[in-house]
PDB file of N, CA and C in Angstrom:
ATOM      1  N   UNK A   1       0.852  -1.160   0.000  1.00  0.00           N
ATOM      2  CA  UNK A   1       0.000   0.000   0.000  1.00  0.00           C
ATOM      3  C   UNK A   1       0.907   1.235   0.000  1.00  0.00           C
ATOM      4  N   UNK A   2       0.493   2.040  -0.917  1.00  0.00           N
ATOM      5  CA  UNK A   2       2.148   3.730  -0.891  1.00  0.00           C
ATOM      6  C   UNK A   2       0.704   4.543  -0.932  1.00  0.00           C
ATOM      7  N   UNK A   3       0.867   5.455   0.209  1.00  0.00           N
ATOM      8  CA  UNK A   3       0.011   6.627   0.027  1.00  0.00           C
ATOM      9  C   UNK A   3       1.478   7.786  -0.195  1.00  0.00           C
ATOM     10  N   UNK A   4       0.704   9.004  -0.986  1.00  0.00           N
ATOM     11  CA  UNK A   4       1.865  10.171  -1.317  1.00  0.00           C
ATOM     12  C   UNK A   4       1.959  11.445  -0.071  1.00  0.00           C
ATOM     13  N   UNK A   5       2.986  11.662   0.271  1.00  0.00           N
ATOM     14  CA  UNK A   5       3.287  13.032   0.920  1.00  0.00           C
ATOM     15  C   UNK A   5       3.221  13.860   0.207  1.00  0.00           C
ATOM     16  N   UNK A   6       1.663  15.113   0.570  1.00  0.00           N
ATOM     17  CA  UNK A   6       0.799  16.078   0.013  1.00  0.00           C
ATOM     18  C   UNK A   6       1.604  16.974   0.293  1.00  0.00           C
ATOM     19  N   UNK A   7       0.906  18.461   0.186  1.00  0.00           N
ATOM     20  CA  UNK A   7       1.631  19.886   0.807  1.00  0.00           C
ATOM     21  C   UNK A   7       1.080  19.868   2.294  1.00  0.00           C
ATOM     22  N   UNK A   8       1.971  20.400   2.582  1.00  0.00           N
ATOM     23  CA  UNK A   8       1.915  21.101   4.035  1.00  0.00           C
ATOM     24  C   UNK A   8       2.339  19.776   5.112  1.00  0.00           C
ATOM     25  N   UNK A   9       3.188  18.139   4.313  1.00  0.00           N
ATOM     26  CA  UNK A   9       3.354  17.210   4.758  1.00  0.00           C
ATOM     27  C   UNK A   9       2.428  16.482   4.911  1.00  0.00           C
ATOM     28  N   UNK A  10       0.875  16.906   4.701  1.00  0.00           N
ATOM     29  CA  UNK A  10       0.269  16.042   4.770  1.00  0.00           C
ATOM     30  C   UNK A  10      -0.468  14.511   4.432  1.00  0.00           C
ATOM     31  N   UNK A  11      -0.692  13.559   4.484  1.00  0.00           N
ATOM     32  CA  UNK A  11      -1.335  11.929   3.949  1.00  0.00           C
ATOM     33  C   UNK A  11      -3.150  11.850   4.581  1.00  0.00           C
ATOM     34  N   UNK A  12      -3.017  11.212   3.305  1.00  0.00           N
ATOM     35  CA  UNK A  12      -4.198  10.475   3.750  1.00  0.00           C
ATOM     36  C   UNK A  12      -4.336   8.905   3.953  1.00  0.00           C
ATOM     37  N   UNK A  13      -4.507   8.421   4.902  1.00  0.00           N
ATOM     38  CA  UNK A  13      -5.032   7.106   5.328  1.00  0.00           C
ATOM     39  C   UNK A  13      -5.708   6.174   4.296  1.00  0.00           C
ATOM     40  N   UNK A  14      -5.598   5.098   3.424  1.00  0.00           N
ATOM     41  CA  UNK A  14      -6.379   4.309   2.696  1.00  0.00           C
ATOM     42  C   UNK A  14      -7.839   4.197   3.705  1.00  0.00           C
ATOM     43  N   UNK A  15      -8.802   4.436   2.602  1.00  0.00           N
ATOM     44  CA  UNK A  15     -10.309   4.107   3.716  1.00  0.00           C
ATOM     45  C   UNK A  15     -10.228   2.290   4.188  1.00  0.00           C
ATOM     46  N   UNK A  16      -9.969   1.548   3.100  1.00  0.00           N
ATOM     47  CA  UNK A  16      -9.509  -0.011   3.557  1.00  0.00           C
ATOM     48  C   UNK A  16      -8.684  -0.189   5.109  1.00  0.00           C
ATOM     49  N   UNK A  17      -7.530   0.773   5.414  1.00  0.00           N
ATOM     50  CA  UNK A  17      -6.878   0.769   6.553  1.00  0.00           C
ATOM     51  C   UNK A  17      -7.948   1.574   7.335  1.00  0.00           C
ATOM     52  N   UNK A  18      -8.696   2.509   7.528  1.00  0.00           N
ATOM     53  CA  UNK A  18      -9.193   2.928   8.774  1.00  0.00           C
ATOM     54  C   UNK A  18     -10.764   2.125   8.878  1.00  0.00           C
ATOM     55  N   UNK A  19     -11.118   1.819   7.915  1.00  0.00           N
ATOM     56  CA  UNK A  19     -12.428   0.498   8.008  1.00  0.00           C
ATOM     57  C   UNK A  19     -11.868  -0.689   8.961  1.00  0.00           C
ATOM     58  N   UNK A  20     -10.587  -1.209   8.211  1.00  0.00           N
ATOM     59  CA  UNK A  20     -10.091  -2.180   9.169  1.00  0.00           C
ATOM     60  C   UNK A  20      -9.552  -1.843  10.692  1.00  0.00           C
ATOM     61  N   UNK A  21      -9.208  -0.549  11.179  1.00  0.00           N
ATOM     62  CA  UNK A  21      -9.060  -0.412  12.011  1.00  0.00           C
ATOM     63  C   UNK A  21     -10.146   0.326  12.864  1.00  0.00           C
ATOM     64  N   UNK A  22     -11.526   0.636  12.113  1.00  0.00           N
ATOM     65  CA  UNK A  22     -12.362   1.212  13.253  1.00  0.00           C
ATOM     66  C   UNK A  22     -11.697   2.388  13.165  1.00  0.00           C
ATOM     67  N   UNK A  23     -11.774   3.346  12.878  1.00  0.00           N
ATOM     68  CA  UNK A  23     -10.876   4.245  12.843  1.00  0.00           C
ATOM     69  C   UNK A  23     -11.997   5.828  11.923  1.00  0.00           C
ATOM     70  N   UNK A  24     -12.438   6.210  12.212  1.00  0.00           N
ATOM     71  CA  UNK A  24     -13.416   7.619  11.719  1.00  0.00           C
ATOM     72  C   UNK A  24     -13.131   9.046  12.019  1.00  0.00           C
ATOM     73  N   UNK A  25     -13.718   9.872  11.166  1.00  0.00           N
ATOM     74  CA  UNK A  25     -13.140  11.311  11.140  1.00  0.00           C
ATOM     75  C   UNK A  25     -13.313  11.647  13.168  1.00  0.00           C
ATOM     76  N   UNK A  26     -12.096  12.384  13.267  1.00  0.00           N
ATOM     77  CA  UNK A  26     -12.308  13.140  14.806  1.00  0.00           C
ATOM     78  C   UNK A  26     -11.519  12.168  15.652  1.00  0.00           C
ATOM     79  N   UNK A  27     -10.823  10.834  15.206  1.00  0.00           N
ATOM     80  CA  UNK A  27     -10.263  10.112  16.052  1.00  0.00           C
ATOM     81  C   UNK A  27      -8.647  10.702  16.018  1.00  0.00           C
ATOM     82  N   UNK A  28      -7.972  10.506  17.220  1.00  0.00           N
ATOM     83  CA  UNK A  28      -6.701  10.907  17.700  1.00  0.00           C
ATOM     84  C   UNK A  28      -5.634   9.725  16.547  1.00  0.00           C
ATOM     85  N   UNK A  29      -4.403  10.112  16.516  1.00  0.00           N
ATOM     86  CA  UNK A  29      -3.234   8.941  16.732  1.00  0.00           C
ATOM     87  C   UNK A  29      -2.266   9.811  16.992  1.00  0.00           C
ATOM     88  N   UNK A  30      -1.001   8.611  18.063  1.00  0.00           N
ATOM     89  CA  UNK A  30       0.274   9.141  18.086  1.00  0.00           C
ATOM     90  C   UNK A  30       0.908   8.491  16.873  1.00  0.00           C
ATOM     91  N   UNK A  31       1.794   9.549  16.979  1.00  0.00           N
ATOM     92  CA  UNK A  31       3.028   9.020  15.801  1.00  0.00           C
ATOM     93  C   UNK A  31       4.703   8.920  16.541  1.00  0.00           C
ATOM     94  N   UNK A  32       5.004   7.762  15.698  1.00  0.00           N
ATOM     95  CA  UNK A  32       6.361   7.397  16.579  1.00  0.00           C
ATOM     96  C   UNK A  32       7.136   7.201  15.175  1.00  0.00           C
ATOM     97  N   UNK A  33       8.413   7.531  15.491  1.00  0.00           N
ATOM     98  CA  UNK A  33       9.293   7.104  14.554  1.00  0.00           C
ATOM     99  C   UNK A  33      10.543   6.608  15.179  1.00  0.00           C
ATOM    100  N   UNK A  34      11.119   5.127  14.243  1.00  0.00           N
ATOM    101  CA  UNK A  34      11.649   4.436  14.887  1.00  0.00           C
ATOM    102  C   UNK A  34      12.616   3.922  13.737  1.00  0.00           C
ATOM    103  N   UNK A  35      13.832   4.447  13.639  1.00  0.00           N
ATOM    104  CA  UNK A  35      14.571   3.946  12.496  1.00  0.00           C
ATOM    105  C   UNK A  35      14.162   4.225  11.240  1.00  0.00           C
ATOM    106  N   UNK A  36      13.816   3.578  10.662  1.00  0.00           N
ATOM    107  CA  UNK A  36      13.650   3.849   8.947  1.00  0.00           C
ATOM    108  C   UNK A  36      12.074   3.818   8.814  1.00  0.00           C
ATOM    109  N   UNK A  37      11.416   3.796  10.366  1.00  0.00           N
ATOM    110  CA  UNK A  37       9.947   3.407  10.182  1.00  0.00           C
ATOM    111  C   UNK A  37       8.968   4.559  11.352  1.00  0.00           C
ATOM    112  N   UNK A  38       7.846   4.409  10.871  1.00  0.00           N
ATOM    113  CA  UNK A  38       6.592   5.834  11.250  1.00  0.00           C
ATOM    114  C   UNK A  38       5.541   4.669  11.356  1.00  0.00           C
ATOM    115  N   UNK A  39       5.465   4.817  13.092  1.00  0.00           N
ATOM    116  CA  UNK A  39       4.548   4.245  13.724  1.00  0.00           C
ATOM    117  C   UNK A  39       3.206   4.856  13.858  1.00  0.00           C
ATOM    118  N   UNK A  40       2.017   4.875  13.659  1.00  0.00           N
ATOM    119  CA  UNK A  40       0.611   5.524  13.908  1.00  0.00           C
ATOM    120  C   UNK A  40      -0.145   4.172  15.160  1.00  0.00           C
ATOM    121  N   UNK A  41      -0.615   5.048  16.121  1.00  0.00           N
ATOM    122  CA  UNK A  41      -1.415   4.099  17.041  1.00  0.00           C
ATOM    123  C   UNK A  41      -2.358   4.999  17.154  1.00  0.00           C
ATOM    124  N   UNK A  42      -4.198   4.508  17.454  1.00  0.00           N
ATOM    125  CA  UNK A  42      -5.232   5.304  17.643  1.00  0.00           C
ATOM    126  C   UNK A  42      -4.782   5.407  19.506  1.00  0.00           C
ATOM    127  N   UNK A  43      -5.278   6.568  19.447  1.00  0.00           N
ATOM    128  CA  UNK A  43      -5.494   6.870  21.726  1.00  0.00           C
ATOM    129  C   UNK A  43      -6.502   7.401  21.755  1.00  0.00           C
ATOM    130  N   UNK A  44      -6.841   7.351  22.562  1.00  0.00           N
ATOM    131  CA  UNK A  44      -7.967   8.053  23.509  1.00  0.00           C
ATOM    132  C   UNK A  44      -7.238   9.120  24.074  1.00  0.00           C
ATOM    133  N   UNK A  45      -7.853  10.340  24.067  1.00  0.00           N
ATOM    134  CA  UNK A  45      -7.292  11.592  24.717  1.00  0.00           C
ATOM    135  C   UNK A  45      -8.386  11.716  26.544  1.00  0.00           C
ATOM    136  N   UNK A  46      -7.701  11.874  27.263  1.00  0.00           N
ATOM    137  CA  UNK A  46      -8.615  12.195  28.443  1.00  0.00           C
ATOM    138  C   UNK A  46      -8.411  13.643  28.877  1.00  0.00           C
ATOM    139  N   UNK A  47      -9.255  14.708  29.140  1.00  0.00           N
ATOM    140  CA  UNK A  47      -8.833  15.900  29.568  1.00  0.00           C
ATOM    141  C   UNK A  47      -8.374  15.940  31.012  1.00  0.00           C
ATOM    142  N   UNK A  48      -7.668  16.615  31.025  1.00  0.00           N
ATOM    143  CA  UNK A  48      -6.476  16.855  32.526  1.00  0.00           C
ATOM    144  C   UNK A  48      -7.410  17.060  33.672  1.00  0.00           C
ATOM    145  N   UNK A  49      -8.281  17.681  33.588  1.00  0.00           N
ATOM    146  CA  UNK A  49      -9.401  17.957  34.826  1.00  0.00           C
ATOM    147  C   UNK A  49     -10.036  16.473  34.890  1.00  0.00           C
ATOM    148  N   UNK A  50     -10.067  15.452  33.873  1.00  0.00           N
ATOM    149  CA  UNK A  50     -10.991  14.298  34.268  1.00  0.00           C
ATOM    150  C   UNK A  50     -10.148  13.453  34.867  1.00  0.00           C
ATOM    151  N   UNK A  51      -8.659  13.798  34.948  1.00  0.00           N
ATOM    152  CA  UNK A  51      -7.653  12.537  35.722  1.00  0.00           C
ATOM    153  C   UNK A  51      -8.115  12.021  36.898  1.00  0.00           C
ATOM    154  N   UNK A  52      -7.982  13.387  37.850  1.00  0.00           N
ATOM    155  CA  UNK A  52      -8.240  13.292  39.316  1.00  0.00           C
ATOM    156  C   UNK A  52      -9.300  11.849  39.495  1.00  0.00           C
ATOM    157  N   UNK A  53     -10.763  12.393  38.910  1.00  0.00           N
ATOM    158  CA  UNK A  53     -12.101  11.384  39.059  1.00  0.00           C
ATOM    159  C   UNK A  53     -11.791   9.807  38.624  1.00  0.00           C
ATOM    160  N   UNK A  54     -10.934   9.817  37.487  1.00  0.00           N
ATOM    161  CA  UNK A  54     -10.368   8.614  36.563  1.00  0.00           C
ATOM    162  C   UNK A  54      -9.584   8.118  37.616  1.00  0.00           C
ATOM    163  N   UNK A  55      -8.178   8.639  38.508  1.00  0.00           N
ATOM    164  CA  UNK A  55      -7.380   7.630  39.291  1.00  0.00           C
ATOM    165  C   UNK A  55      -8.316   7.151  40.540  1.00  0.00           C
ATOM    166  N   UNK A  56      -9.222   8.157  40.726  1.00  0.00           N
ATOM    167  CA  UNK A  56     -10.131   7.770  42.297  1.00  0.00           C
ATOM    168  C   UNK A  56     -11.450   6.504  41.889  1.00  0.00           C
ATOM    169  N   UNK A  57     -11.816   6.319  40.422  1.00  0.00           N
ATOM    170  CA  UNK A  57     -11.932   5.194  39.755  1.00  0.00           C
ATOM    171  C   UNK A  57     -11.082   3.956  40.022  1.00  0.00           C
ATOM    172  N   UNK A  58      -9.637   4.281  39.897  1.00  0.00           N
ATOM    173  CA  UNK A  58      -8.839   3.267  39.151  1.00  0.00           C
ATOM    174  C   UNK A  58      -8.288   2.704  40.916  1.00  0.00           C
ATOM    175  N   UNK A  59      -8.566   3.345  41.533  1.00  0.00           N
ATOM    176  CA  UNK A  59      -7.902   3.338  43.208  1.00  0.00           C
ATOM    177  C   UNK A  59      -8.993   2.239  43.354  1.00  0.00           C
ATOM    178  N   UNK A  60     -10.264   2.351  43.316  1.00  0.00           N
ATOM    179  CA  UNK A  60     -11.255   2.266  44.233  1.00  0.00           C
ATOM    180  C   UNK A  60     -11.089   0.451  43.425  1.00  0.00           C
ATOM    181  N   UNK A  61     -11.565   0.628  41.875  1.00  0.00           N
ATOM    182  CA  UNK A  61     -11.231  -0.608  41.444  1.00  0.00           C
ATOM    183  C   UNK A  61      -9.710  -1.520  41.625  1.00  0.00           C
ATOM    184  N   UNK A  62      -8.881  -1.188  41.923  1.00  0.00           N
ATOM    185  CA  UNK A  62      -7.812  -1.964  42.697  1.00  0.00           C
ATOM    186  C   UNK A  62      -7.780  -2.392  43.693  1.00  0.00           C
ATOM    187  N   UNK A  63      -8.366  -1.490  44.742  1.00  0.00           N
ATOM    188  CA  UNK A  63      -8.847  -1.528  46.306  1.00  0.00           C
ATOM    189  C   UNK A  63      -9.463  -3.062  46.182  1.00  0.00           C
ATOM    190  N   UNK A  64     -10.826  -2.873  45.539  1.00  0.00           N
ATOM    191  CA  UNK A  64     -11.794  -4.091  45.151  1.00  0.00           C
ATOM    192  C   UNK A  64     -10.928  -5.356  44.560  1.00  0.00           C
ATOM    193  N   UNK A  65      -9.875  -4.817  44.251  1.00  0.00           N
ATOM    194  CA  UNK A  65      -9.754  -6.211  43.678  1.00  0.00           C
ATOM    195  C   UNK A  65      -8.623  -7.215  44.492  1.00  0.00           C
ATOM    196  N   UNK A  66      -8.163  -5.936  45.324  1.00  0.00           N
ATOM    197  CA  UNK A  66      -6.751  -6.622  46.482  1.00  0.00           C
ATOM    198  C   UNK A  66      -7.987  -7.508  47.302  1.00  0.00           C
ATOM    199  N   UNK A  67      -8.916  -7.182  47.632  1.00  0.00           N
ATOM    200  CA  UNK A  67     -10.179  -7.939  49.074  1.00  0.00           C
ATOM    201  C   UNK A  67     -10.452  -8.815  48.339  1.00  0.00           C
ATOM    202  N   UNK A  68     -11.056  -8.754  47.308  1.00  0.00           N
ATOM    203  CA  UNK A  68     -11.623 -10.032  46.025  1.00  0.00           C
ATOM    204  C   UNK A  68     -10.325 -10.917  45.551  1.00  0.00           C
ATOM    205  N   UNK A  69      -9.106 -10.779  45.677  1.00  0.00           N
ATOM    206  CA  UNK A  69      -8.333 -11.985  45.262  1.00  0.00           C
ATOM    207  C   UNK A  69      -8.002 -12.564  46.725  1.00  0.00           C
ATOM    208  N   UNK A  70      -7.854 -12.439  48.139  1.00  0.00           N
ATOM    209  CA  UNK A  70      -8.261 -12.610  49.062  1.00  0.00           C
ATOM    210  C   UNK A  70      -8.965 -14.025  49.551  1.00  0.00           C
ATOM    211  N   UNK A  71     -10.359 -14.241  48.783  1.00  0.00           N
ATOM    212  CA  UNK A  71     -11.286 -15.141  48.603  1.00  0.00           C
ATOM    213  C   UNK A  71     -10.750 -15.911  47.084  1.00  0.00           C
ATOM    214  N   UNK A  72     -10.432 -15.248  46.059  1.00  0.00           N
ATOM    215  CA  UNK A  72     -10.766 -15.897  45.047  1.00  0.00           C
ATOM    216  C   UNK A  72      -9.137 -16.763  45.023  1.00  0.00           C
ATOM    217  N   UNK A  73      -8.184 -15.999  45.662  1.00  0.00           N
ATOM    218  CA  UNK A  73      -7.112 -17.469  45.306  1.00  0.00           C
ATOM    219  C   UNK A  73      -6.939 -17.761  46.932  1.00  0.00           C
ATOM    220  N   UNK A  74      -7.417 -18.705  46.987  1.00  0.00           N
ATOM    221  CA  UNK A  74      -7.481 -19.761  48.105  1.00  0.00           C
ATOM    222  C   UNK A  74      -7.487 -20.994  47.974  1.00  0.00           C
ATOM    223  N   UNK A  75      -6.957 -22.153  48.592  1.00  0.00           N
ATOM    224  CA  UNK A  75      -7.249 -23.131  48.356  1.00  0.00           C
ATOM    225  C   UNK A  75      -8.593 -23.820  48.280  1.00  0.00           C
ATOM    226  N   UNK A  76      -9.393 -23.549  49.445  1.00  0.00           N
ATOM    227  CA  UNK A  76     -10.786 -23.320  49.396  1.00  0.00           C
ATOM    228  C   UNK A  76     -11.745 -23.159  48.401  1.00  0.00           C
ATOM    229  N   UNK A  77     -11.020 -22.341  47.855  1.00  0.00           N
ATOM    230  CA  UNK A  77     -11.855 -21.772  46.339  1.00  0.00           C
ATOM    231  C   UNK A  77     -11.267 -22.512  45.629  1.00  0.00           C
ATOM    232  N   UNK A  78      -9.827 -22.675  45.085  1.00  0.00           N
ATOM    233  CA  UNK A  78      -9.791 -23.857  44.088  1.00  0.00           C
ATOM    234  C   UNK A  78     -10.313 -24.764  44.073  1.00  0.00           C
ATOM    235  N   UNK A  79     -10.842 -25.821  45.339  1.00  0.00           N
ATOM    236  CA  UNK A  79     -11.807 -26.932  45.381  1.00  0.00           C
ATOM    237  C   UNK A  79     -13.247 -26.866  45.415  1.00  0.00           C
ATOM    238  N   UNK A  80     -13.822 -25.440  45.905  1.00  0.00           N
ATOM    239  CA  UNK A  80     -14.724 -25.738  45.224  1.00  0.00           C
ATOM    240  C   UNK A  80     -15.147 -25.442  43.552  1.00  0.00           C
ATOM    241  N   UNK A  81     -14.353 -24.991  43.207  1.00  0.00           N
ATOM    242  CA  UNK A  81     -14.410 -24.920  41.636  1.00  0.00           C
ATOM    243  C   UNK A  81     -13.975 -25.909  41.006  1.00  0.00           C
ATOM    244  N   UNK A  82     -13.044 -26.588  41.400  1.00  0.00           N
ATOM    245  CA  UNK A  82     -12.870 -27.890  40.677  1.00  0.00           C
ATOM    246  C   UNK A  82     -13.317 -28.982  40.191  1.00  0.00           C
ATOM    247  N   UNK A  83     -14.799 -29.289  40.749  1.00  0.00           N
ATOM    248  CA  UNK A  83     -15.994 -29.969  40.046  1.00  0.00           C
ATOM    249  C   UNK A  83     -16.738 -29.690  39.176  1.00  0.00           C
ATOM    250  N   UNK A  84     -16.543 -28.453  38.673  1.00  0.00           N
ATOM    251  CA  UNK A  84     -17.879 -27.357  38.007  1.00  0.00           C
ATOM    252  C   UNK A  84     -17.369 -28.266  36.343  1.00  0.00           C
TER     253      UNK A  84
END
């Protein structure tokens, strides 16, 4: 697949590559370059004010999950799952 370098540096994406990747107008990518090669990955952008709420998310779901492995790796629990 050769797409051409436009003016102002710009490319366009084959529609075949962003169909296959899910990929539609308004979506982000980083670009990496790495030797002789130009990496594109899609991200998700989060705004800086939504971090705070996002780590007190990401706390609370870790919290939950240190008490929940607790019960879930036990020997206890391996036997009774072992009949299922």
């Amino acid at each position: 697949m050769l797409i051409e370098i436009r003016k102002k540096n710009q490319i366009t994406l084959p529609s075949e590559l962003t169909k296959q990747l899910g990929l539609k107008e308004g979506d982000m990518l980083s670009i990496e370059a790495s030797n002789d090669k130009i990496l594109l990955k899609p991200v998700i952008v989060i705004p800086k004010e939504d971090l705070p709420c996002l780590h007190e998310k990401m706390e609370n779901y870790l919290a939950s999950e240190k008490v929940l492995k607790k019960d879930w790796l036990s020997p206890e629990e391996d036997e009774a799952w072992a009949n299922l």
